[in-house]
N, C-alpha and C. Protein backbone atom coordinates (compact mmCIF):
# COMPACT_ATOMS: atom_id res chain seq x y z
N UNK A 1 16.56 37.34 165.24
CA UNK A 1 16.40 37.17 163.81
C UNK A 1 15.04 36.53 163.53
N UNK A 2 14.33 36.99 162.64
CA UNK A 2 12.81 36.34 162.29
C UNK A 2 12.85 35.37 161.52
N UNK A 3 12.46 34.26 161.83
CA UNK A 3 12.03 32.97 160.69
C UNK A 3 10.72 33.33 160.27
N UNK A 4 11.09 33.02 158.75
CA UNK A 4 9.78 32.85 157.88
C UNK A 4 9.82 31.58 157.08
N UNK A 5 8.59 31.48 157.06
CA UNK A 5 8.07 30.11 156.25
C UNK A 5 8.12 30.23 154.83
N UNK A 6 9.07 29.25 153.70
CA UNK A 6 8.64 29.34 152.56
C UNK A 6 6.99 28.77 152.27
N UNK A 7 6.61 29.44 150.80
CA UNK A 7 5.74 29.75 150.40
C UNK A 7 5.22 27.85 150.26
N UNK A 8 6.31 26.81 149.75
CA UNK A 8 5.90 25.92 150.12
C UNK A 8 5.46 25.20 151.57
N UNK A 9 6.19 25.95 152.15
CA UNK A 9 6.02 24.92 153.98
C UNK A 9 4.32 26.12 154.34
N UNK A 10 4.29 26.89 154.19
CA UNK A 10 2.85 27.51 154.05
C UNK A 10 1.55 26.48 153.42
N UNK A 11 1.79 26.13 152.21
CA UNK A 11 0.80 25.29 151.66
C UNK A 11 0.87 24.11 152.09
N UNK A 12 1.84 23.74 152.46
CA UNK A 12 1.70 21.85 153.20
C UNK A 12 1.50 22.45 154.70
N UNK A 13 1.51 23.34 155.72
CA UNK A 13 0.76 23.50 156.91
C UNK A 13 -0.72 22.89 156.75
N UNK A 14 -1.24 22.23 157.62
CA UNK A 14 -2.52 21.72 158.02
C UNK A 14 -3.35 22.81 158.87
N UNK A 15 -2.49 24.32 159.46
CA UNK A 15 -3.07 25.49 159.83
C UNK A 15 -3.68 26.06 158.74
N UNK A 16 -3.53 26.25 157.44
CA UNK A 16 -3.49 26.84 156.45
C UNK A 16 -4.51 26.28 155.13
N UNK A 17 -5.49 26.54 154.85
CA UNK A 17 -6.39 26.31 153.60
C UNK A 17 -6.57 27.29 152.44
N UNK A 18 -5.92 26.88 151.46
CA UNK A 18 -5.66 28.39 150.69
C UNK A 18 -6.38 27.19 149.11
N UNK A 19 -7.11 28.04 148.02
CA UNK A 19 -7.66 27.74 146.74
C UNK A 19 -8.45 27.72 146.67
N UNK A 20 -9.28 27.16 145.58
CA UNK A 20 -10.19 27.03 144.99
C UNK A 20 -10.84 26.20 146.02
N UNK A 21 -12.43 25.69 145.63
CA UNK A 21 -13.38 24.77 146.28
C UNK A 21 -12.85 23.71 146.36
N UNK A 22 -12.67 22.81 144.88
CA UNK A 22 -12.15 21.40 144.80
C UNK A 22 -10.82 21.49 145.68
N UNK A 23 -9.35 22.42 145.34
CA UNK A 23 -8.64 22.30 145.77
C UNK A 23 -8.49 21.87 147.42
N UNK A 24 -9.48 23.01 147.93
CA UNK A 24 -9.81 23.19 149.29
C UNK A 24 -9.97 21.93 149.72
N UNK A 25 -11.15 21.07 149.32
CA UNK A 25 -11.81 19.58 149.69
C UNK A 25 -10.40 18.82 149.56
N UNK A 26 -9.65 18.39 148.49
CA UNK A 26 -8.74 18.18 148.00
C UNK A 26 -7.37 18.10 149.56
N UNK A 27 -7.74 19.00 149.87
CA UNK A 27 -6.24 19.44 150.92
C UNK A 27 -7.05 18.91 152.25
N UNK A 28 -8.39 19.19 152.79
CA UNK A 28 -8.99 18.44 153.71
C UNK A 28 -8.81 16.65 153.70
N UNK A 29 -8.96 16.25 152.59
CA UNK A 29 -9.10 15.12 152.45
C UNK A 29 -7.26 14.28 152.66
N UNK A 30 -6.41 14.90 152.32
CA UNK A 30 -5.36 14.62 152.24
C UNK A 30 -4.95 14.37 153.51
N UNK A 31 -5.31 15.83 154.62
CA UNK A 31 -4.62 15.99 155.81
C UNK A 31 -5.85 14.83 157.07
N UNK A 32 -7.29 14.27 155.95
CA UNK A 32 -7.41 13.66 157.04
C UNK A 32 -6.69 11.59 156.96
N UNK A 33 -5.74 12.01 155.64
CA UNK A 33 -5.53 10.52 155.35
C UNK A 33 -3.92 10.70 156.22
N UNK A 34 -3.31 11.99 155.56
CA UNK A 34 -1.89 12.37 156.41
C UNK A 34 -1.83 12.19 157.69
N UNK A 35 -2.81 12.94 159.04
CA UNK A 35 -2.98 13.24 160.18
C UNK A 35 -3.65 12.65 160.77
N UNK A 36 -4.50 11.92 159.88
CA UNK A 36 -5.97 11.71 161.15
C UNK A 36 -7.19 12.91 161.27
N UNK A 37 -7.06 14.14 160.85
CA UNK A 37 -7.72 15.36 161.17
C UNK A 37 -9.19 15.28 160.39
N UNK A 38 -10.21 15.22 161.56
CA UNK A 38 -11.73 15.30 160.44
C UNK A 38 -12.50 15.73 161.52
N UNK A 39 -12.31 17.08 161.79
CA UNK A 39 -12.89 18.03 162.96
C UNK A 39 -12.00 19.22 162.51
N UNK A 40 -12.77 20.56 162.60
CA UNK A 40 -11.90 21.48 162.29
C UNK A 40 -12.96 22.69 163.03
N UNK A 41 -12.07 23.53 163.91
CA UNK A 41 -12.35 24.95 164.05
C UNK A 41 -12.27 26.00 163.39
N UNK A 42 -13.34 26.34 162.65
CA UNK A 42 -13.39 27.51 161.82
C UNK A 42 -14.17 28.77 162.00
N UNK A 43 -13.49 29.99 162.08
CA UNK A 43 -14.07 31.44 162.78
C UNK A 43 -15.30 31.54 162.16
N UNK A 44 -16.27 31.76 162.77
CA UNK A 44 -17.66 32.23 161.99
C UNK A 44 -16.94 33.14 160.79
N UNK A 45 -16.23 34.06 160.70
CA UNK A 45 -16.23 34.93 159.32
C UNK A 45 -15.90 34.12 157.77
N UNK A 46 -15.40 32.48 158.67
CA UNK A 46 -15.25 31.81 156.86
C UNK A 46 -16.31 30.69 156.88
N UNK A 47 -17.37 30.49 157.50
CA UNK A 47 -18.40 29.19 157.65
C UNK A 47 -18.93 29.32 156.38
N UNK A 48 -19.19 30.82 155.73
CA UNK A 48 -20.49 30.30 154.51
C UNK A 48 -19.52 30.30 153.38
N UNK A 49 -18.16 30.38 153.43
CA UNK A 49 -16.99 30.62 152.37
C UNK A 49 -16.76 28.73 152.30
N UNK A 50 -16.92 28.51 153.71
CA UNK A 50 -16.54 26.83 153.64
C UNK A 50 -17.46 25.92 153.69
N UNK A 51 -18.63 26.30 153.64
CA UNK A 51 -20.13 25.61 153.22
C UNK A 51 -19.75 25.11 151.75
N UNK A 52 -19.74 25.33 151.09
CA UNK A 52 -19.17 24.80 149.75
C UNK A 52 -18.64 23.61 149.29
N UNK A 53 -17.16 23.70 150.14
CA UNK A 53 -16.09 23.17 150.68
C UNK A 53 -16.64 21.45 150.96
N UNK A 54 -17.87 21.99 152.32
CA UNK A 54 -18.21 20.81 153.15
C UNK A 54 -19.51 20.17 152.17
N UNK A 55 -19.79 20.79 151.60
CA UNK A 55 -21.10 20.63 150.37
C UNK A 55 -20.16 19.45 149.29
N UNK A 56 -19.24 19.74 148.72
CA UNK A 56 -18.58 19.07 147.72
C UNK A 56 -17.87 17.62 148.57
N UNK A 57 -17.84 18.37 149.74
CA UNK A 57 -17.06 16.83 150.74
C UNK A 57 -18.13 16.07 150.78
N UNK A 58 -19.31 16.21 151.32
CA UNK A 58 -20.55 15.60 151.42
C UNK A 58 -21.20 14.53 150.49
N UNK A 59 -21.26 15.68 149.06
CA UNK A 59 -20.94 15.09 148.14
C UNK A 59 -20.89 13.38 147.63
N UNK A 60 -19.42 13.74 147.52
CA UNK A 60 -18.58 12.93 146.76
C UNK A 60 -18.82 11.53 148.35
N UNK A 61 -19.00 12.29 149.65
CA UNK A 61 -19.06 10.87 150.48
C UNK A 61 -20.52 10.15 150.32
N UNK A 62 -21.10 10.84 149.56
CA UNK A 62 -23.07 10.38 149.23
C UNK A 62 -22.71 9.54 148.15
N UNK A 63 -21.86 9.74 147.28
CA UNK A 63 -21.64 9.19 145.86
C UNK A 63 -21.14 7.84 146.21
N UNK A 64 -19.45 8.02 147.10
CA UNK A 64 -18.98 6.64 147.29
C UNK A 64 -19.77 5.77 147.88
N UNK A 65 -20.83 6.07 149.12
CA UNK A 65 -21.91 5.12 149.65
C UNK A 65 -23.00 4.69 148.77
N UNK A 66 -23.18 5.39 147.67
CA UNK A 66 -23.90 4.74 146.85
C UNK A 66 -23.56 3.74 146.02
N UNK A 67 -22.14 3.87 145.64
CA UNK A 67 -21.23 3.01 144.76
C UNK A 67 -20.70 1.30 145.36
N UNK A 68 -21.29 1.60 146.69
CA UNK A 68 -20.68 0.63 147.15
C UNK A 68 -22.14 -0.35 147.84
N UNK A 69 -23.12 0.17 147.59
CA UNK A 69 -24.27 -0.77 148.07
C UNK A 69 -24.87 -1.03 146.56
């Protein structure tokens, strides 16, 4: 018999990055407060899809170091 994953246990997987930019950063940031996770293997075919992603993470970590000196 085949198990399948509801559509929720899909979006809370830490295998799985599905949305928008913010969302995306959003779900990184979560799973590295949930897990520990702040290293990730990603196939060359999504690097310039997740340049963005790591652009907006970057970001917002340039902003808080500024906020705090």
């Amino acid at each position: 018999m085949a198990s399948y994953l509801t559509v929720e246990e899909i979006l809370d997987s830490p295998k799985a990055l599905i949305g928008t930019i913010p969302e995306m950063a959003h779900q990184l940031r979560e799973r590295r407060e949930r897990y520990g996770f702040n290293h990730y293997l990603i196939p060359e075919q999504f690097m310039h899809d997740l340049s963005m992603v790591k652009a907006l993470l970057a970001e917002e970590i340039s902003v808080a170091a500024a906020g705090r000196r």
